[in-house]
PDB file of N, CA and C in Angstrom:
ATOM      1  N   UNK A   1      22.568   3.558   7.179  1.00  0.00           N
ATOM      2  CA  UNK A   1      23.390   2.617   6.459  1.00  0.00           C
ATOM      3  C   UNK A   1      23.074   2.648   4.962  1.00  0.00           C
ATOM      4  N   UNK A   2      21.752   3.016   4.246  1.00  0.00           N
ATOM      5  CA  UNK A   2      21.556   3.082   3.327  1.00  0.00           C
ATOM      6  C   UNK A   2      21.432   1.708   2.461  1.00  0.00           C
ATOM      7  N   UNK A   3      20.990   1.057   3.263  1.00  0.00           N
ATOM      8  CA  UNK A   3      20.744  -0.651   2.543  1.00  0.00           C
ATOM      9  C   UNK A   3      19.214  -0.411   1.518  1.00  0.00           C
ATOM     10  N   UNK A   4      19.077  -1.361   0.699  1.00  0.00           N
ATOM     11  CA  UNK A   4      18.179  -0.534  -0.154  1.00  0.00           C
ATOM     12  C   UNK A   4      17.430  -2.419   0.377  1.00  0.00           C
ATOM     13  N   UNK A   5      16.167  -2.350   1.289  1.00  0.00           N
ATOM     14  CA  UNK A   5      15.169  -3.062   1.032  1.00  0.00           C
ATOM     15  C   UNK A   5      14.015  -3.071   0.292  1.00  0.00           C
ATOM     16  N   UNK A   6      13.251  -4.144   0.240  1.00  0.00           N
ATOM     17  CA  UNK A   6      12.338  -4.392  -0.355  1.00  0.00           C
ATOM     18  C   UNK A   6      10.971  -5.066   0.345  1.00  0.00           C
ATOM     19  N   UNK A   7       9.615  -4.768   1.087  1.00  0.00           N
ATOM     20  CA  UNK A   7       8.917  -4.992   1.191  1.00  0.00           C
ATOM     21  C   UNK A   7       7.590  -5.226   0.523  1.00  0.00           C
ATOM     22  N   UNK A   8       6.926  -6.126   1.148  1.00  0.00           N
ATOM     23  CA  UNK A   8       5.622  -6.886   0.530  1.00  0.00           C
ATOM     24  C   UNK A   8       4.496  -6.882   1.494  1.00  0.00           C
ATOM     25  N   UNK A   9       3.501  -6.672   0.516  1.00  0.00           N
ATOM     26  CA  UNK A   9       2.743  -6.060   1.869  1.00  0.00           C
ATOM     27  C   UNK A   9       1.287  -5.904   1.231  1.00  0.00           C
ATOM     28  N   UNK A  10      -0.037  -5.440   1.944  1.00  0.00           N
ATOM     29  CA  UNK A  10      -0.886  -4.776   1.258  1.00  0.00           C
ATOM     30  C   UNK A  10      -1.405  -3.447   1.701  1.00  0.00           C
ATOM     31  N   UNK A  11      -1.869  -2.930   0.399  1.00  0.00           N
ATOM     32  CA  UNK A  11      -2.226  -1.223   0.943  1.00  0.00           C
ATOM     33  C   UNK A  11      -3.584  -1.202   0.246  1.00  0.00           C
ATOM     34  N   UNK A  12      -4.444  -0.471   1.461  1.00  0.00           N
ATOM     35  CA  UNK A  12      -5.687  -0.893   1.338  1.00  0.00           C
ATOM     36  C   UNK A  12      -6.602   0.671   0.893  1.00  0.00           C
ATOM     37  N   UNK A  13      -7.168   1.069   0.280  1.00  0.00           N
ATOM     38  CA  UNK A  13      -7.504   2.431   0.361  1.00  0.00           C
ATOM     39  C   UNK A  13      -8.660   2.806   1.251  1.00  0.00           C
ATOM     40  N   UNK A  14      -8.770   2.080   1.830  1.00  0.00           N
ATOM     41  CA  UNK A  14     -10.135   1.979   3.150  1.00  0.00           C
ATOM     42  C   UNK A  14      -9.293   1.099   4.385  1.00  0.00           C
ATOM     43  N   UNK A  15      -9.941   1.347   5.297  1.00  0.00           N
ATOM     44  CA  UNK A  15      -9.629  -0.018   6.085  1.00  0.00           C
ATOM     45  C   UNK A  15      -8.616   0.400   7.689  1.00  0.00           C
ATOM     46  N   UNK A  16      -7.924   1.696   7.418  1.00  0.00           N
ATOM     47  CA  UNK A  16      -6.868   2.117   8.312  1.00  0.00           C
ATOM     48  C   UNK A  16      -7.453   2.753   9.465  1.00  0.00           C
ATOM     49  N   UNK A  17      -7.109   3.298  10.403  1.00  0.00           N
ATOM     50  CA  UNK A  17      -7.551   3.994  11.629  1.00  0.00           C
ATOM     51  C   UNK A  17      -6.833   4.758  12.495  1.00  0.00           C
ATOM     52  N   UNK A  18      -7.310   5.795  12.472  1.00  0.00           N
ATOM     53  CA  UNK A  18      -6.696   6.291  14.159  1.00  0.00           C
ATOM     54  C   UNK A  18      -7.284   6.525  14.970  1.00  0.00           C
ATOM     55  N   UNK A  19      -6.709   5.555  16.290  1.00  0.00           N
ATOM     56  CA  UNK A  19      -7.668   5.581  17.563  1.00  0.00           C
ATOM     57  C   UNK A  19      -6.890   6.286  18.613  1.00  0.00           C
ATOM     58  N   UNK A  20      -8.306   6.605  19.785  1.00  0.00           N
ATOM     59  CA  UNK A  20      -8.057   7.480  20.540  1.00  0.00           C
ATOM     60  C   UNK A  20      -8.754   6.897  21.585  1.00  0.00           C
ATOM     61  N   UNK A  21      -8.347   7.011  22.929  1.00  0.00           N
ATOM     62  CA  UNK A  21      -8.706   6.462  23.607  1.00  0.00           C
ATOM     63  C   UNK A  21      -9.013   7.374  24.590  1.00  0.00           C
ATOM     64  N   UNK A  22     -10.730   6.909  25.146  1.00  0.00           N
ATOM     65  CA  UNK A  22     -11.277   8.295  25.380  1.00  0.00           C
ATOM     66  C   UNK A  22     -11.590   8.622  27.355  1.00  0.00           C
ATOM     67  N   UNK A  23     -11.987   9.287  27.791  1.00  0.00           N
ATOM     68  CA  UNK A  23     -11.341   9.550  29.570  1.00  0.00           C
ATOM     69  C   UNK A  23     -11.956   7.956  30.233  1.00  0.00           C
ATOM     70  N   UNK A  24     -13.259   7.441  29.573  1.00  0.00           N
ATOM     71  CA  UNK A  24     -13.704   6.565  29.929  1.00  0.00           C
ATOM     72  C   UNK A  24     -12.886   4.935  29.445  1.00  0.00           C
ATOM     73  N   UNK A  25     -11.970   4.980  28.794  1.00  0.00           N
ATOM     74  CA  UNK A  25     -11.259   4.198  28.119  1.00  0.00           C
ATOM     75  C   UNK A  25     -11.482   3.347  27.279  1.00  0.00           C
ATOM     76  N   UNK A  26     -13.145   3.901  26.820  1.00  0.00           N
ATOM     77  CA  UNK A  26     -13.258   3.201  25.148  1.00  0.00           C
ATOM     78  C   UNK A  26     -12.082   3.844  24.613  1.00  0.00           C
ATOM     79  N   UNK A  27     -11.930   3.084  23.021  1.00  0.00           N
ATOM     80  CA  UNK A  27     -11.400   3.432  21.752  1.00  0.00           C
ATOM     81  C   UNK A  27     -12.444   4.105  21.122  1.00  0.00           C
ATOM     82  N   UNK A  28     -12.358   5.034  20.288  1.00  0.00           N
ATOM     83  CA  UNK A  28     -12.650   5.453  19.539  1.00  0.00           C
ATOM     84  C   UNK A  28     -11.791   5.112  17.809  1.00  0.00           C
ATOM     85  N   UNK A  29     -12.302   4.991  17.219  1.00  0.00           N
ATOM     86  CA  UNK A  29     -11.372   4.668  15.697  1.00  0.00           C
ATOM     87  C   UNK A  29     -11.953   5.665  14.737  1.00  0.00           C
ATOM     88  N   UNK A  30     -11.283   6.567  14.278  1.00  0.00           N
ATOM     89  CA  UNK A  30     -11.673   7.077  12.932  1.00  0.00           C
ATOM     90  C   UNK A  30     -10.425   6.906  11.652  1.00  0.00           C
ATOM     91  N   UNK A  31     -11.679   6.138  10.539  1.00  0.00           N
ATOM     92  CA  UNK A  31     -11.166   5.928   9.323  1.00  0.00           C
ATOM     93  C   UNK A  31     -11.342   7.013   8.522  1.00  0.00           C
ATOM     94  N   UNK A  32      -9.955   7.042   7.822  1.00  0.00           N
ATOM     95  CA  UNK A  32      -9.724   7.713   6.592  1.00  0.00           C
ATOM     96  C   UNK A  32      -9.491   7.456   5.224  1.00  0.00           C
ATOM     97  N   UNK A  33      -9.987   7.591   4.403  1.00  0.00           N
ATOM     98  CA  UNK A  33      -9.460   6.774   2.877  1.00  0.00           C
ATOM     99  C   UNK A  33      -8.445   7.483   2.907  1.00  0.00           C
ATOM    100  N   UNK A  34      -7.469   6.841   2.075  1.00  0.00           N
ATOM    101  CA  UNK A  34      -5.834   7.074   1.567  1.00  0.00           C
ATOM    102  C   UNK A  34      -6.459   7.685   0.317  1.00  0.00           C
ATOM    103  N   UNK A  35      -5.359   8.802   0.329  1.00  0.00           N
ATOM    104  CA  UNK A  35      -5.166   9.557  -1.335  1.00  0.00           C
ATOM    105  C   UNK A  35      -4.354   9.329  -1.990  1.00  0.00           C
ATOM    106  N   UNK A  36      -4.292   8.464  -2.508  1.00  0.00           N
ATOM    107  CA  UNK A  36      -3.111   8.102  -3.033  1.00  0.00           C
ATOM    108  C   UNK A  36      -1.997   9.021  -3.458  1.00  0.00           C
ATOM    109  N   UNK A  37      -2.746  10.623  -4.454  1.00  0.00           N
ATOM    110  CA  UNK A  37      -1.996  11.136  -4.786  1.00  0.00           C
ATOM    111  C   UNK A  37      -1.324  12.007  -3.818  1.00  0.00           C
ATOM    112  N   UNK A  38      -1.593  11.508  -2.712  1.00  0.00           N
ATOM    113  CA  UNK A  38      -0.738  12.647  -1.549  1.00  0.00           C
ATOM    114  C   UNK A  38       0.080  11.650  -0.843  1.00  0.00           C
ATOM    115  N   UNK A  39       0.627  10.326  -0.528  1.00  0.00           N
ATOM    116  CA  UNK A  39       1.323   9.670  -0.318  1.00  0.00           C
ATOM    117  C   UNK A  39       2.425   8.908  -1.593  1.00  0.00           C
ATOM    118  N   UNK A  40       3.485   8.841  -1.283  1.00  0.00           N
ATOM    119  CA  UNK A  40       4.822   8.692  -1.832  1.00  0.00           C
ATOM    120  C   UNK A  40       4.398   7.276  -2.707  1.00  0.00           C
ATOM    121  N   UNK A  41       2.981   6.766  -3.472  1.00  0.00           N
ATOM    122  CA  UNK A  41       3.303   5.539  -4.099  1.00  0.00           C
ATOM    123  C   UNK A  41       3.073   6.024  -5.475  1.00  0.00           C
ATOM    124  N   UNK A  42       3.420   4.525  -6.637  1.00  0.00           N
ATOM    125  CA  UNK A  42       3.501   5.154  -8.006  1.00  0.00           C
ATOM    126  C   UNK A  42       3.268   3.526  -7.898  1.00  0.00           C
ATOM    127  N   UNK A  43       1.903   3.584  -9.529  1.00  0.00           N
ATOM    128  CA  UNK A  43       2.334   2.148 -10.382  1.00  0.00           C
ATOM    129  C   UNK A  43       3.348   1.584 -10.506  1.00  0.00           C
ATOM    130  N   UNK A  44       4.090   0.569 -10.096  1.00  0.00           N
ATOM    131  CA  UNK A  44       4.671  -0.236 -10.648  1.00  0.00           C
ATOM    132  C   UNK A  44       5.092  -0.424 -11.986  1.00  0.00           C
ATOM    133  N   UNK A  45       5.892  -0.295 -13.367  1.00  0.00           N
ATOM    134  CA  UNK A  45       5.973  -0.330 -14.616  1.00  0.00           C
ATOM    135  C   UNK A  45       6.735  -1.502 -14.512  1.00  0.00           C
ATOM    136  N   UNK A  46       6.930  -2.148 -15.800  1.00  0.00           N
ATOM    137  CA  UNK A  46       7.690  -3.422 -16.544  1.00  0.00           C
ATOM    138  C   UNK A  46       8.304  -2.234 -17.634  1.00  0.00           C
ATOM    139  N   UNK A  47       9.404  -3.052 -17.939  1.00  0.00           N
ATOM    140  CA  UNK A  47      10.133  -2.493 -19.013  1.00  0.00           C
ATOM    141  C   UNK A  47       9.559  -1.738 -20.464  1.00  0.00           C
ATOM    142  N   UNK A  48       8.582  -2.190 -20.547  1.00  0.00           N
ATOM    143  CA  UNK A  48       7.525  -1.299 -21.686  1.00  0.00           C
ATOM    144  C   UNK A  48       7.035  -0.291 -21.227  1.00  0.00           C
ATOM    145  N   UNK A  49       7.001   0.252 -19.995  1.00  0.00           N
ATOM    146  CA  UNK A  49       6.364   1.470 -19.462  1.00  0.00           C
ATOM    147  C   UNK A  49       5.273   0.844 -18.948  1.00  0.00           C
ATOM    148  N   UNK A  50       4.519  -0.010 -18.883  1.00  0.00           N
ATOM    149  CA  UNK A  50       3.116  -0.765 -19.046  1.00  0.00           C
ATOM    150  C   UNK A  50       3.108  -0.978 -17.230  1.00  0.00           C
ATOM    151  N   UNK A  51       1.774  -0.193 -16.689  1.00  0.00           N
ATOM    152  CA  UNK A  51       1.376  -0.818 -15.090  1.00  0.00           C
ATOM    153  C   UNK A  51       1.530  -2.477 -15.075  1.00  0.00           C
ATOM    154  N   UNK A  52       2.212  -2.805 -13.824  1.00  0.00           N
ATOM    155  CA  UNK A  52       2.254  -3.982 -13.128  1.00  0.00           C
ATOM    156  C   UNK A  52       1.438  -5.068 -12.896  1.00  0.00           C
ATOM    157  N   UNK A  53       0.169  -5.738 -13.201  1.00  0.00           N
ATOM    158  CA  UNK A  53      -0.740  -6.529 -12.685  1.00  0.00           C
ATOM    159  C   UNK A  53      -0.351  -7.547 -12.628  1.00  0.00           C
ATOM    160  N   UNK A  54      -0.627  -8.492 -11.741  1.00  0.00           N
ATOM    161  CA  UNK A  54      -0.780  -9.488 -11.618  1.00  0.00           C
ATOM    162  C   UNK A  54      -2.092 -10.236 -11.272  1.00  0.00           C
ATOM    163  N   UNK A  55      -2.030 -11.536 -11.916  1.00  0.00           N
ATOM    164  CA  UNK A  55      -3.707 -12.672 -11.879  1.00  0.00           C
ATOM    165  C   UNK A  55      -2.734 -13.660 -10.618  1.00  0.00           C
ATOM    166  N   UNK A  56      -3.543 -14.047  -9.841  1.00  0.00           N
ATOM    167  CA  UNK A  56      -3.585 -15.145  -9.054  1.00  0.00           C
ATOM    168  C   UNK A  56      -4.768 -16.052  -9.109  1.00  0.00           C
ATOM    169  N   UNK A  57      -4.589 -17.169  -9.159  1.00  0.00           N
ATOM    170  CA  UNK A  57      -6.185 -18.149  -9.309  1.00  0.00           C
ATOM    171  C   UNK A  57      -6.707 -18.717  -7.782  1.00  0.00           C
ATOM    172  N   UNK A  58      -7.144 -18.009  -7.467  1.00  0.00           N
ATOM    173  CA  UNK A  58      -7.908 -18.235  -5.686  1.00  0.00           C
ATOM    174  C   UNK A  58      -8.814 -19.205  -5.579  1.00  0.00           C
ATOM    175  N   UNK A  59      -9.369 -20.567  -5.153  1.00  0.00           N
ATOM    176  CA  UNK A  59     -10.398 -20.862  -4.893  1.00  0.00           C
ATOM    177  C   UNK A  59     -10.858 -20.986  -6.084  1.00  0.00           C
ATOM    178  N   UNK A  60     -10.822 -21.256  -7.291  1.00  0.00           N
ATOM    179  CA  UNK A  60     -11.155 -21.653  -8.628  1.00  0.00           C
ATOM    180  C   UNK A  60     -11.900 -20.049  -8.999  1.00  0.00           C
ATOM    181  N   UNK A  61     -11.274 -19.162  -8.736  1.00  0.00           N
ATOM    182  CA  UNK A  61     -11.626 -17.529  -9.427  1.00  0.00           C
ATOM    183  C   UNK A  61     -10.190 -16.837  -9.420  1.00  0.00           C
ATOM    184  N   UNK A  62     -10.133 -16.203 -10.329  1.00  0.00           N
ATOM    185  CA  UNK A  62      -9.483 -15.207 -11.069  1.00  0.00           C
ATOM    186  C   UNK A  62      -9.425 -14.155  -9.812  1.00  0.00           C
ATOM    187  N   UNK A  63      -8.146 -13.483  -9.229  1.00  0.00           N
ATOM    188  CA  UNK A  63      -7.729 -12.695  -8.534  1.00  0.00           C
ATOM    189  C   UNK A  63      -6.608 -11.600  -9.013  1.00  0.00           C
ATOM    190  N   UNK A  64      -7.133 -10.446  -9.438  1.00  0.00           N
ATOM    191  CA  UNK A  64      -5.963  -9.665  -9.944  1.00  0.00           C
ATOM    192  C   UNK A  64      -5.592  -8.654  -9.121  1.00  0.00           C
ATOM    193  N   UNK A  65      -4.328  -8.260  -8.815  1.00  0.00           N
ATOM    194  CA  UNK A  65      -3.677  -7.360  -8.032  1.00  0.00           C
ATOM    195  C   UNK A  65      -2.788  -5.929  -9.004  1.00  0.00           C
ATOM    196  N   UNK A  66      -2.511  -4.866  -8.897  1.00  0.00           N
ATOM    197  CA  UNK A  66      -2.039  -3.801  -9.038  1.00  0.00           C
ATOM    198  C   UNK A  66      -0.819  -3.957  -8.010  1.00  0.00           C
ATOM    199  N   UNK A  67       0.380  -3.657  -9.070  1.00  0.00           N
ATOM    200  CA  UNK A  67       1.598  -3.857  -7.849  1.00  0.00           C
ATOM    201  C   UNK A  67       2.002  -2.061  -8.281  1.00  0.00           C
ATOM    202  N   UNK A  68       2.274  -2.055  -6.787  1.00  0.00           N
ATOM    203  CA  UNK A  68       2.682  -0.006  -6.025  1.00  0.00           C
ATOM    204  C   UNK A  68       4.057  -0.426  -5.847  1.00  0.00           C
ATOM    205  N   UNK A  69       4.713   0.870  -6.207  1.00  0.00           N
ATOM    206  CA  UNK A  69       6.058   0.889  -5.435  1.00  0.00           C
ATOM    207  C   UNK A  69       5.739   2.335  -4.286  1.00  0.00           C
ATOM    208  N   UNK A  70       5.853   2.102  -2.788  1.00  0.00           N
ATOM    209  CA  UNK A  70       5.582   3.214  -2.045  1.00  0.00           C
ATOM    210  C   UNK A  70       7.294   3.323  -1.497  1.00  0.00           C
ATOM    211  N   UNK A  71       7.756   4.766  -2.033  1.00  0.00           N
ATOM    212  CA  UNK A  71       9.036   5.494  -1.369  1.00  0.00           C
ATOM    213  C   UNK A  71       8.690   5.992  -0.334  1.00  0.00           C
ATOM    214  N   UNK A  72      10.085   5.586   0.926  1.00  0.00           N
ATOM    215  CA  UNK A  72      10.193   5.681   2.079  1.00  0.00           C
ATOM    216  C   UNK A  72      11.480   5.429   2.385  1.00  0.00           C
ATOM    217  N   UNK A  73      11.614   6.274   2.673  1.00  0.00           N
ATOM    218  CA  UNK A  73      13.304   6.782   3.438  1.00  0.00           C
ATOM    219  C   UNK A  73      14.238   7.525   2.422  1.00  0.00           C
ATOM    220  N   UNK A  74      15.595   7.445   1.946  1.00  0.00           N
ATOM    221  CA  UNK A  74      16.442   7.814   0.925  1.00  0.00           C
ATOM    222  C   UNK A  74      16.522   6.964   0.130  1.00  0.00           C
ATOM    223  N   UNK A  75      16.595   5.850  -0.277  1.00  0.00           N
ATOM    224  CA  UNK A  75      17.195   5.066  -1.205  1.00  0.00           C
ATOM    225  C   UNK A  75      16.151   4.713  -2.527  1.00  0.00           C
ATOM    226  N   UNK A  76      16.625   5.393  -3.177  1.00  0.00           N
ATOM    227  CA  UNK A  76      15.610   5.052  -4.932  1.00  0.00           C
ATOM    228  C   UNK A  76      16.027   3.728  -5.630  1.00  0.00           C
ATOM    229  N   UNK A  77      14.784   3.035  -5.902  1.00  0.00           N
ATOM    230  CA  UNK A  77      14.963   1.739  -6.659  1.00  0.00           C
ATOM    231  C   UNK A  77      14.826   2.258  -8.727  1.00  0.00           C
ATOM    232  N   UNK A  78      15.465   1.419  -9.262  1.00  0.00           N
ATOM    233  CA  UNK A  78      16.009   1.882 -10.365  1.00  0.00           C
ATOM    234  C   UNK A  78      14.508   1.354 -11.343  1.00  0.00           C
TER     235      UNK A  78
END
């Protein structure tokens, strides 16, 4: 259909897994760090060219985030 969504989300560069489940029917999990530069994401820019951050105030501390745009499927956001 080519609807152009928008998701929110977090991407973690640690933290992911692939499990396998073994004749005895443990899991097994092996983690991989993400490369970023081999998956489809890019900084975020604002109209100055300038990366995305954002501050959130958590619990009386300062919380800053890096916003990704990760492409997936056909549809390009402008």
């Amino acid at each position: 259909m080519g609807l152009p969504f928008i998701g929110v989300g977090f991407l973690y560069s640690g933290g992911y897994f692939t499990q396998r489940i073994t004749g005895d029917g443990r899991q097994d999990a092996f983690y991989s760090k993400i490369k970023f530069d081999e998956v489809p994401t890019t900084a975020a820019r604002n109209s100055n060219g300038e990366e995305v951050i954002v501050k959130v105030d958590l619990s009386g501390r300062a919380v800053y985030a890096k916003i990704w745009k990760v492409q997936v499927g056909r549809i390009r956001s402008s």
